[in-house]
C-alpha atoms as a PDB file:
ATOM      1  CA  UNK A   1      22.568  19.834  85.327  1.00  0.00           C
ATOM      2  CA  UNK A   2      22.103  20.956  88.869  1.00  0.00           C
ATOM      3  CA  UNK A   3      20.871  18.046  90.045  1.00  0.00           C
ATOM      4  CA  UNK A   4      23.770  16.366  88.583  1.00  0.00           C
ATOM      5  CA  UNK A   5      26.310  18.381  89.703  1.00  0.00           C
ATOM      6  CA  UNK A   6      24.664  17.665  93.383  1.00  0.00           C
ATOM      7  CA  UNK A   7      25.198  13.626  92.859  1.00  0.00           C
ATOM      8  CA  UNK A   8      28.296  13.742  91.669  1.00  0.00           C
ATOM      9  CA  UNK A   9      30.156  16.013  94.598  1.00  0.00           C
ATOM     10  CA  UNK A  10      27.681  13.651  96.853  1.00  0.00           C
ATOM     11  CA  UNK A  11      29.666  10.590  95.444  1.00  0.00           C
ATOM     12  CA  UNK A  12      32.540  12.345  95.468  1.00  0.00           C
ATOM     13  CA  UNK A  13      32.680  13.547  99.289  1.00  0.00           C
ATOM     14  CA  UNK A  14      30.489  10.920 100.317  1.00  0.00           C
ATOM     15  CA  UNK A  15      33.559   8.641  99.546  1.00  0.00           C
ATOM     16  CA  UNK A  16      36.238  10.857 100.691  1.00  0.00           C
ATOM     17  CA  UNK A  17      37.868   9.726  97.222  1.00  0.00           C
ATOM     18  CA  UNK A  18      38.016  13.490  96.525  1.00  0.00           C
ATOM     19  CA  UNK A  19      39.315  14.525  99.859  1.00  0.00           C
ATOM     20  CA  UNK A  20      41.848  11.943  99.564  1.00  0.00           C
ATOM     21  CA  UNK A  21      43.408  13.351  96.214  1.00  0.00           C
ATOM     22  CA  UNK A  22      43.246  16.745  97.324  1.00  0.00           C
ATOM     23  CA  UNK A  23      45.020  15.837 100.489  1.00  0.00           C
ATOM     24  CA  UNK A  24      47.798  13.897  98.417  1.00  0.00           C
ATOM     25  CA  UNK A  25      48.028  16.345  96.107  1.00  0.00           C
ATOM     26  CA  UNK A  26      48.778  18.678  99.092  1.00  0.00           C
ATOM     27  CA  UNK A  27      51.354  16.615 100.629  1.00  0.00           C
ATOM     28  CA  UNK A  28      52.783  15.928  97.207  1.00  0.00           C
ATOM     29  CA  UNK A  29      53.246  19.564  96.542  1.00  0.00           C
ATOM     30  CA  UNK A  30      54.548  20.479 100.414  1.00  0.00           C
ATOM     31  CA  UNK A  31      57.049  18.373 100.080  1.00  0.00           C
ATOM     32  CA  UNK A  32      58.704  19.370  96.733  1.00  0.00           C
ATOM     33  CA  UNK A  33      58.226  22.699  97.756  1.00  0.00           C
ATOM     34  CA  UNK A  34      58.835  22.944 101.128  1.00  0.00           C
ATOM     35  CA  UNK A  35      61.366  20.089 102.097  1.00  0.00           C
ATOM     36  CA  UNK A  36      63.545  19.023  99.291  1.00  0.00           C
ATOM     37  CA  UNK A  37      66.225  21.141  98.811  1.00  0.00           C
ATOM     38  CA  UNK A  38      66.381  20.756  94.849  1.00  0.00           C
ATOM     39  CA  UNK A  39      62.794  22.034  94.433  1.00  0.00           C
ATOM     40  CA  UNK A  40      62.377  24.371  97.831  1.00  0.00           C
ATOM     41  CA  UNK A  41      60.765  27.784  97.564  1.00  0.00           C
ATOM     42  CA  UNK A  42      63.249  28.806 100.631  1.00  0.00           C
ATOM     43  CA  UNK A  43      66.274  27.609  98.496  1.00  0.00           C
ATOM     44  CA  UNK A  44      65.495  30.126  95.519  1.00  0.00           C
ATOM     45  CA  UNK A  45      66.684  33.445  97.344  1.00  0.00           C
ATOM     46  CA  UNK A  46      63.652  34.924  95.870  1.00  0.00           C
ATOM     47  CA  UNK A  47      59.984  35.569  96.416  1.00  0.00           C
ATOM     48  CA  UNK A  48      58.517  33.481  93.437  1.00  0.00           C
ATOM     49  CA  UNK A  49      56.097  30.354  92.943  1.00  0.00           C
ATOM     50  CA  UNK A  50      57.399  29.231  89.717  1.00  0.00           C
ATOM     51  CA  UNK A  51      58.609  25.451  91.323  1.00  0.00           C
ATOM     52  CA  UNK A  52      54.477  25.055  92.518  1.00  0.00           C
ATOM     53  CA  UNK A  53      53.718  26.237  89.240  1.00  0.00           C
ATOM     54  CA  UNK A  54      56.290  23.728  87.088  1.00  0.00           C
ATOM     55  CA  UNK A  55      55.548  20.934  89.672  1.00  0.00           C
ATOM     56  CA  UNK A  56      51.706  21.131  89.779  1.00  0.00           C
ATOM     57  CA  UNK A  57      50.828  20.301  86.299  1.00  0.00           C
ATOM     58  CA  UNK A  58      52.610  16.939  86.768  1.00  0.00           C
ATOM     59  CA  UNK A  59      50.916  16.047  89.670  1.00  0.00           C
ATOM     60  CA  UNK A  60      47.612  17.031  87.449  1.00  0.00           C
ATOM     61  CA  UNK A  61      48.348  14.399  85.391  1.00  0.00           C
ATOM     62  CA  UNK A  62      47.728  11.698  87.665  1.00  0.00           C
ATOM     63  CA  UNK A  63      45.192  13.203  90.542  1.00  0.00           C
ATOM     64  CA  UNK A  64      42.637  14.431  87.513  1.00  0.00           C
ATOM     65  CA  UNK A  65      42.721  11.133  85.666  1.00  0.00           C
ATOM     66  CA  UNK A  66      42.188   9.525  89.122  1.00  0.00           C
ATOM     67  CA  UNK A  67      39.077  12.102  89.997  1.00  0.00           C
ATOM     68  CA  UNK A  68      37.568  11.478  86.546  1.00  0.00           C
ATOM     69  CA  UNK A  69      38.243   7.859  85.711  1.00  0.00           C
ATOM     70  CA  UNK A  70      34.694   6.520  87.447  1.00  0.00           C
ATOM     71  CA  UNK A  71      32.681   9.528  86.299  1.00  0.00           C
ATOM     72  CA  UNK A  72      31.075   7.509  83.035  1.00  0.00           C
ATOM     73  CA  UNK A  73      33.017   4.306  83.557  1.00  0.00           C
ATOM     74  CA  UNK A  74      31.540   3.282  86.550  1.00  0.00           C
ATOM     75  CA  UNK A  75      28.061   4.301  85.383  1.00  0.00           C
ATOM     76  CA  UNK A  76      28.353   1.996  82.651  1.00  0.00           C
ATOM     77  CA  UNK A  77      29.710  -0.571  84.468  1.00  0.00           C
ATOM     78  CA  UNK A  78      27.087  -0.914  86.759  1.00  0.00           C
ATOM     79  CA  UNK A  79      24.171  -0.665  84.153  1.00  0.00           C
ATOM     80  CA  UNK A  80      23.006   2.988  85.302  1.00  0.00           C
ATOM     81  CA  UNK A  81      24.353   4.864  82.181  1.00  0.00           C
ATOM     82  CA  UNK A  82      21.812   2.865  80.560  1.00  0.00           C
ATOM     83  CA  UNK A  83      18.472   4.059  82.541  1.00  0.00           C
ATOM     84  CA  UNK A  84      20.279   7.467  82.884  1.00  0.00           C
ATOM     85  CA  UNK A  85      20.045   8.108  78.961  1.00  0.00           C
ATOM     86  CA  UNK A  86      16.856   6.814  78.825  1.00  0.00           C
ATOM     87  CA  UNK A  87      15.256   9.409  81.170  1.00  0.00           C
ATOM     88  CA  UNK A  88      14.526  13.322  79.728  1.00  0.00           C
ATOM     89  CA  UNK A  89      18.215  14.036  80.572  1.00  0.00           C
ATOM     90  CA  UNK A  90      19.383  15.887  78.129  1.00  0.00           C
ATOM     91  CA  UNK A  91      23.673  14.856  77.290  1.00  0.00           C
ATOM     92  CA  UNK A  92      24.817  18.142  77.780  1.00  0.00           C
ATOM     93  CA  UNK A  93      23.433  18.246  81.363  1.00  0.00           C
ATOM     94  CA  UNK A  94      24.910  15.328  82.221  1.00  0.00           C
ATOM     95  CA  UNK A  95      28.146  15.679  80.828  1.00  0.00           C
ATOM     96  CA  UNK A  96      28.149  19.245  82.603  1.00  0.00           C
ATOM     97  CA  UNK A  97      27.519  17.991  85.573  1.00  0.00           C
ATOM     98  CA  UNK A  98      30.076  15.879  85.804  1.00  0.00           C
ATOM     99  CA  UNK A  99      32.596  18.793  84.493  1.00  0.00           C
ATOM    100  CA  UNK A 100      31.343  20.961  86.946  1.00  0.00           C
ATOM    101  CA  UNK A 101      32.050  18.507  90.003  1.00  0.00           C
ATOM    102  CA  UNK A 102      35.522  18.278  88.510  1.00  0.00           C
ATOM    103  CA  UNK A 103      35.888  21.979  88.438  1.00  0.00           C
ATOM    104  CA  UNK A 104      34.755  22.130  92.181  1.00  0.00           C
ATOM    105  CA  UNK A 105      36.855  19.704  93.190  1.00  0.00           C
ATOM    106  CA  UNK A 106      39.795  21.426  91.168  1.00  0.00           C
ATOM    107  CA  UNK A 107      38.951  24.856  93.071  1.00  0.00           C
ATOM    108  CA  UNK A 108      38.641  23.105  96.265  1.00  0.00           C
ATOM    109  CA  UNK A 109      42.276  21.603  95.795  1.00  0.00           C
ATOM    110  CA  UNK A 110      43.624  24.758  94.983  1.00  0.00           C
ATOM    111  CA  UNK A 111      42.479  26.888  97.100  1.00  0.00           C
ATOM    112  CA  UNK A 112      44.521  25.873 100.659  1.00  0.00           C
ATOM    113  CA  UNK A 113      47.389  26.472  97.822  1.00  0.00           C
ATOM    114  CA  UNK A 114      47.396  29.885  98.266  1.00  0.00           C
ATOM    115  CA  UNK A 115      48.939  29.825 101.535  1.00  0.00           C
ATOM    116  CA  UNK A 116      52.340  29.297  99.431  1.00  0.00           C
ATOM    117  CA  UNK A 117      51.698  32.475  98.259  1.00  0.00           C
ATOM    118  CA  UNK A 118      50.674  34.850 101.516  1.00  0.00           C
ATOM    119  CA  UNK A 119      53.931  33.234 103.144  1.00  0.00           C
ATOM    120  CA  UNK A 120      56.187  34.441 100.437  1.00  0.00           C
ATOM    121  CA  UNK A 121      54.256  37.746 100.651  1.00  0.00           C
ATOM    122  CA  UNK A 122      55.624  37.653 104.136  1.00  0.00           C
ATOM    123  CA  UNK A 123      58.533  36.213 103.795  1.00  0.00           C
ATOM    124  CA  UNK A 124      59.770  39.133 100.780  1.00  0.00           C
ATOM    125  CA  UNK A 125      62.015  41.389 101.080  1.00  0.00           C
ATOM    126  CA  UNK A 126      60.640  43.948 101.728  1.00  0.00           C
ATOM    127  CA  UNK A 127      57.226  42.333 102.326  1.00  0.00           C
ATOM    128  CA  UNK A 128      55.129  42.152  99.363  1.00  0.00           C
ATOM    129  CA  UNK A 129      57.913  41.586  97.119  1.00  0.00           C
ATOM    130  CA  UNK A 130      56.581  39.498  94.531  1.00  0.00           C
ATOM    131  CA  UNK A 131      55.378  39.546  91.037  1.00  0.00           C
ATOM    132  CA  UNK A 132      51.753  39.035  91.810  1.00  0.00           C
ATOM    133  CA  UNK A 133      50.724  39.648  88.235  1.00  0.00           C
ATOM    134  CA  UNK A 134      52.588  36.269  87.184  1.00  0.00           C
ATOM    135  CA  UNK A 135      50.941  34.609  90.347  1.00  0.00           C
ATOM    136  CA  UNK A 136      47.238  35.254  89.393  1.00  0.00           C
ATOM    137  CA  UNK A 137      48.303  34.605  85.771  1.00  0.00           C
ATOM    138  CA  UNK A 138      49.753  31.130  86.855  1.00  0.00           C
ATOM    139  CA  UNK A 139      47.054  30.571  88.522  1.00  0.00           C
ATOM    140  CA  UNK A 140      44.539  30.739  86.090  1.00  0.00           C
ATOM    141  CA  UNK A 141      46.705  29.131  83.507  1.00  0.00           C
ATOM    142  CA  UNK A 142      47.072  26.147  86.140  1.00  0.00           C
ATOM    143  CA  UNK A 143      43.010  25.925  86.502  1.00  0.00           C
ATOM    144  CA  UNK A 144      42.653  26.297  82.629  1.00  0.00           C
ATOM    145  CA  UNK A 145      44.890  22.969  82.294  1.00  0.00           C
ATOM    146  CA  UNK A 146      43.440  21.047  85.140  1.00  0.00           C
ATOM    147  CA  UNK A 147      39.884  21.646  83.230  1.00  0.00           C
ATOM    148  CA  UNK A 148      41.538  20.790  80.046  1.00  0.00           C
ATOM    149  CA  UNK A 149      42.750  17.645  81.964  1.00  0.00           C
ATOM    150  CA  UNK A 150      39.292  17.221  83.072  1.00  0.00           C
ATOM    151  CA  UNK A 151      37.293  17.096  79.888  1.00  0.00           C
ATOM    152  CA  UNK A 152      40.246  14.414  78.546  1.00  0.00           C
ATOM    153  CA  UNK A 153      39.270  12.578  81.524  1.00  0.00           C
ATOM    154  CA  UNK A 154      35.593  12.446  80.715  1.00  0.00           C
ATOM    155  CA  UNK A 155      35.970  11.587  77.559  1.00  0.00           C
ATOM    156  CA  UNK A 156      38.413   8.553  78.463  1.00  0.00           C
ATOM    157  CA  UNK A 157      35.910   7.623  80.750  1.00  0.00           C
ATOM    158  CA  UNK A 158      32.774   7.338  78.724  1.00  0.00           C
ATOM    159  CA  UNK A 159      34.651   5.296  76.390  1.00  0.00           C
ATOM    160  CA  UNK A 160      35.527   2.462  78.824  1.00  0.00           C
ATOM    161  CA  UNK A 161      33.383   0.037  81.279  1.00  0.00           C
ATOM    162  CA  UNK A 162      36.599  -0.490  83.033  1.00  0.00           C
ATOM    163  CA  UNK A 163      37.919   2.732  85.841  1.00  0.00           C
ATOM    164  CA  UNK A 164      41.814   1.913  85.393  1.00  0.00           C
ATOM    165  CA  UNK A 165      41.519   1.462  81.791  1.00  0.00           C
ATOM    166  CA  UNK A 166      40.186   5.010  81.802  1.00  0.00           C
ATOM    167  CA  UNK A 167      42.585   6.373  83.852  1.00  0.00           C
ATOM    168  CA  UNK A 168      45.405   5.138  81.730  1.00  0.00           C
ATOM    169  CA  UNK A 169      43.221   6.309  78.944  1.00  0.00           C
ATOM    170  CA  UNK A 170      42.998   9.816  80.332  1.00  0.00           C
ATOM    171  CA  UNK A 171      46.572   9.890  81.596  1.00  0.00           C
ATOM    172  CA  UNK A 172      48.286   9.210  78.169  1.00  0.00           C
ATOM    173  CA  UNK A 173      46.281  11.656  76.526  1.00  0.00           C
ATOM    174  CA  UNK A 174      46.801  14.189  78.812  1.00  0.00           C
ATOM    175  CA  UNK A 175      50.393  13.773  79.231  1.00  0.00           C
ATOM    176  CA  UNK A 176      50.656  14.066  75.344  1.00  0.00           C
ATOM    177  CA  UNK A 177      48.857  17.169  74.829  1.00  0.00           C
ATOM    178  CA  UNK A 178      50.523  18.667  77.732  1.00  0.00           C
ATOM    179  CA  UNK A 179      54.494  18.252  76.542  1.00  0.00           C
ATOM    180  CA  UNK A 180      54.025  14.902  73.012  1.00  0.00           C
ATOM    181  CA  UNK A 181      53.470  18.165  70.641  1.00  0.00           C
ATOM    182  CA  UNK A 182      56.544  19.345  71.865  1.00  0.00           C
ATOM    183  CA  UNK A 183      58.697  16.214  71.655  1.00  0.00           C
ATOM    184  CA  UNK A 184      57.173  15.669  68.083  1.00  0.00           C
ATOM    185  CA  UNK A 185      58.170  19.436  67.283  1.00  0.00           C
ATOM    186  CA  UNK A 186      62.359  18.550  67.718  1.00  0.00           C
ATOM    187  CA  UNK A 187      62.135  15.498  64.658  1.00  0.00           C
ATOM    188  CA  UNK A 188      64.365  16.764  62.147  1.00  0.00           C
ATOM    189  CA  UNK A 189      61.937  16.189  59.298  1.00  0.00           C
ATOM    190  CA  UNK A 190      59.405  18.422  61.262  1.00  0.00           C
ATOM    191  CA  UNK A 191      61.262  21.509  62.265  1.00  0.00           C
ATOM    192  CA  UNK A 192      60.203  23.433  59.715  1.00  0.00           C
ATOM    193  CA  UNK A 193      56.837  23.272  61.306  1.00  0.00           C
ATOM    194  CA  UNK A 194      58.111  23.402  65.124  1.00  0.00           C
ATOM    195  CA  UNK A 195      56.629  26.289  66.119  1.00  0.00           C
ATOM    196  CA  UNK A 196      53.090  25.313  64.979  1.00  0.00           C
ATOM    197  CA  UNK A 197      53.631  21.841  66.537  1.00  0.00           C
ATOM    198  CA  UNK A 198      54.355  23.391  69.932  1.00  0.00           C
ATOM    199  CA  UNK A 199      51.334  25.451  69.387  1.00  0.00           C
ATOM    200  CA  UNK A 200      48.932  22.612  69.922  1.00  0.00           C
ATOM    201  CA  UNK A 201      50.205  21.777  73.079  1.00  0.00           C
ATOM    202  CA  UNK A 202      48.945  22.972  76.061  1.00  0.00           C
ATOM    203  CA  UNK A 203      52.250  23.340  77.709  1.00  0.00           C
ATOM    204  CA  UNK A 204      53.088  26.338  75.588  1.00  0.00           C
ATOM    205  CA  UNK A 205      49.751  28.039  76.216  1.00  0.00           C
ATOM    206  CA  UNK A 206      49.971  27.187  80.107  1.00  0.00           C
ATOM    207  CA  UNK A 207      53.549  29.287  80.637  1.00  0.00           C
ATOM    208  CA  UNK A 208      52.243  32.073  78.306  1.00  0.00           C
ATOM    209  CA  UNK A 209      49.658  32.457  80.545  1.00  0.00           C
ATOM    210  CA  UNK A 210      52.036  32.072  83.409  1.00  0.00           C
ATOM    211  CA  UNK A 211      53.953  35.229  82.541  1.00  0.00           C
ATOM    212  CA  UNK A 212      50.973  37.442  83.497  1.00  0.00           C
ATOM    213  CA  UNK A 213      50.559  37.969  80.067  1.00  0.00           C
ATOM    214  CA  UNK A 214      46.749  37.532  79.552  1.00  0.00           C
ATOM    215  CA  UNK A 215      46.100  36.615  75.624  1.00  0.00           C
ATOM    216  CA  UNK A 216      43.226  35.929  74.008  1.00  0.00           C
ATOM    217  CA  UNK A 217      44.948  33.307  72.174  1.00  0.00           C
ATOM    218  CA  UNK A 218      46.058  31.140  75.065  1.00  0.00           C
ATOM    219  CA  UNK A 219      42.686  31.474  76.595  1.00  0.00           C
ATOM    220  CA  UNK A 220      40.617  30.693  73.612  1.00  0.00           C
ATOM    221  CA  UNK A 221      43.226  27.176  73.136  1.00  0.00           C
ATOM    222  CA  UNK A 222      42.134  25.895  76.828  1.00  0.00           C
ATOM    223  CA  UNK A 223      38.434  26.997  75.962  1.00  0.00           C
ATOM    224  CA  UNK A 224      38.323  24.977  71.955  1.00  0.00           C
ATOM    225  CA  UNK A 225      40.338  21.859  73.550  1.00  0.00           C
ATOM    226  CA  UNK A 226      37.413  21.680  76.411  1.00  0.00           C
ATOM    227  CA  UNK A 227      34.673  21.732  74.342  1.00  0.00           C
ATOM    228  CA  UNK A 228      36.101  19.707  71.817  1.00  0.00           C
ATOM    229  CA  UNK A 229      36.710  16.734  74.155  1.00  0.00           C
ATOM    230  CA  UNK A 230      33.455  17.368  76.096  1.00  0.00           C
ATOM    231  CA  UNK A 231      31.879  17.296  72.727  1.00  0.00           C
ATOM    232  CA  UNK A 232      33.630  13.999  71.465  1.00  0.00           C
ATOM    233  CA  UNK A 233      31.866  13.000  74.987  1.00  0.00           C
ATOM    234  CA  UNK A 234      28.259  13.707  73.863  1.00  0.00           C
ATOM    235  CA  UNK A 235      29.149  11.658  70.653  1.00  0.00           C
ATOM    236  CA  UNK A 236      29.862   8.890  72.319  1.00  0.00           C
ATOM    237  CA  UNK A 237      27.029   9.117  74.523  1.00  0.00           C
ATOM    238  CA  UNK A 238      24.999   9.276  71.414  1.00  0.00           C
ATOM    239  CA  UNK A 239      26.278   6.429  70.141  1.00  0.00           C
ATOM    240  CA  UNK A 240      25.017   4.550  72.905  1.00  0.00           C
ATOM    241  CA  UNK A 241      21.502   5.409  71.972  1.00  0.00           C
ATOM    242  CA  UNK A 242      21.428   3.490  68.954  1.00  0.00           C
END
């Protein structure tokens, strides 16, 4: 898994694809948050992150898909999945891998982030006023969905030879689980079931989380929908074998 891991943030640097999404990502975000007026942190009177924190999961939606689009699809494309799985690789390690170059990447993103948050620890009054509780929170429910994101991603792209295909792949199904169960929640014929409906959606889990509040619950929903999607992955990749 290691040595996977290794090839993939290789590719990944090695191309400056990843540095380029962080980077956009980065620009993206400074300038909904720090230029227009509708979305600026300076406009809101108070010491809070809640526009990054609304904002970020949209921009998820495309950066992730774009990250994790070539991880399988390109492999396959160029004949290499092929010889991979035929070599005492076991699935697991290889779909791990590739996860866990996501993940870096997704920590590496975040990180320069957090200078949103020391300036409004500066920029409170009094200094420090801020609900820091609801920060960490957020940002732990924001890495939880950009993982979720992730393994959707891998799985679109071990079903597809073709990188956009998988990224539109990944996208829809991201975007559906993030906010569709919520849409599907306000039919009429379905509201007697709303609440169980907006349940399955990660949206609901992602602002629980938010709040500071850390429940089992949510954390257990970002954990199941991983491993379900990066086990629909290994399926896939088994069907290959035969």
């Amino acid at each position: 898994m290691i040595a996977i891991l290794k090839k993939e943030l290789s590719t990944q640097f090695g191309s400056l694809s990843a540095m380029i999404i962080a980077i956009l990502f980065l620009v993206i975000m400074g300038l909904f948050l720090w230029v227009y007026p509708d979305s600026s942190l300076l406009e809101n009177g108070y010491a809070s992150l809640q526009s990054f924190f609304d904002l970020a999961p949209w921009a998820f939606l495309f950066l992730i898909p774009a990250i994790t689009m070539r991880l399988f699809s390109e492999e396959k494309k160029n004949g290499t999945l092929e010889i991979i799985l035929t070599k005492p690789v076991r699935d697991w390690d290889l779909i791990l891998g590739k996860f866990g170059s996501v993940k870096v990447i997704l920590i590496f993103t975040l990180i320069p982030t957090l200078f949103y948050y020391l300036t409004l620890i500066r920029l409170g009054l009094p200094q420090g006023n801020i609900d820091h509780g609801a920060v960490w929170g957020s940002y732990l429910g924001l890495l939880m969905l950009g993982l979720s994101f992730a393994s959707i991603g891998i799985f679109s792209s071990s079903l597809s030879s073709n990188p956009i295909i998988a990224f539109l792949l990944s996208g829809a199904l991201s975007f559906f689980f993030y906010s569709g169960f919520e849409s599907i929640s306000k039919l009429p014929f379905l509201s007697f079931m709303d609440s169980t409906l907006i349940d399955f959606g990660i949206r609901s889990h992602y602002e629980g989380i938010s709040r500071g509040v850390l429940d089992t619950r949510d954390l257990m929903y970002f954990l199941s929908l991983i491993g379900l999607f990066l086990y629909f992955t290994k399926l896939n990749l088994e069907s290959r074998k035969w």
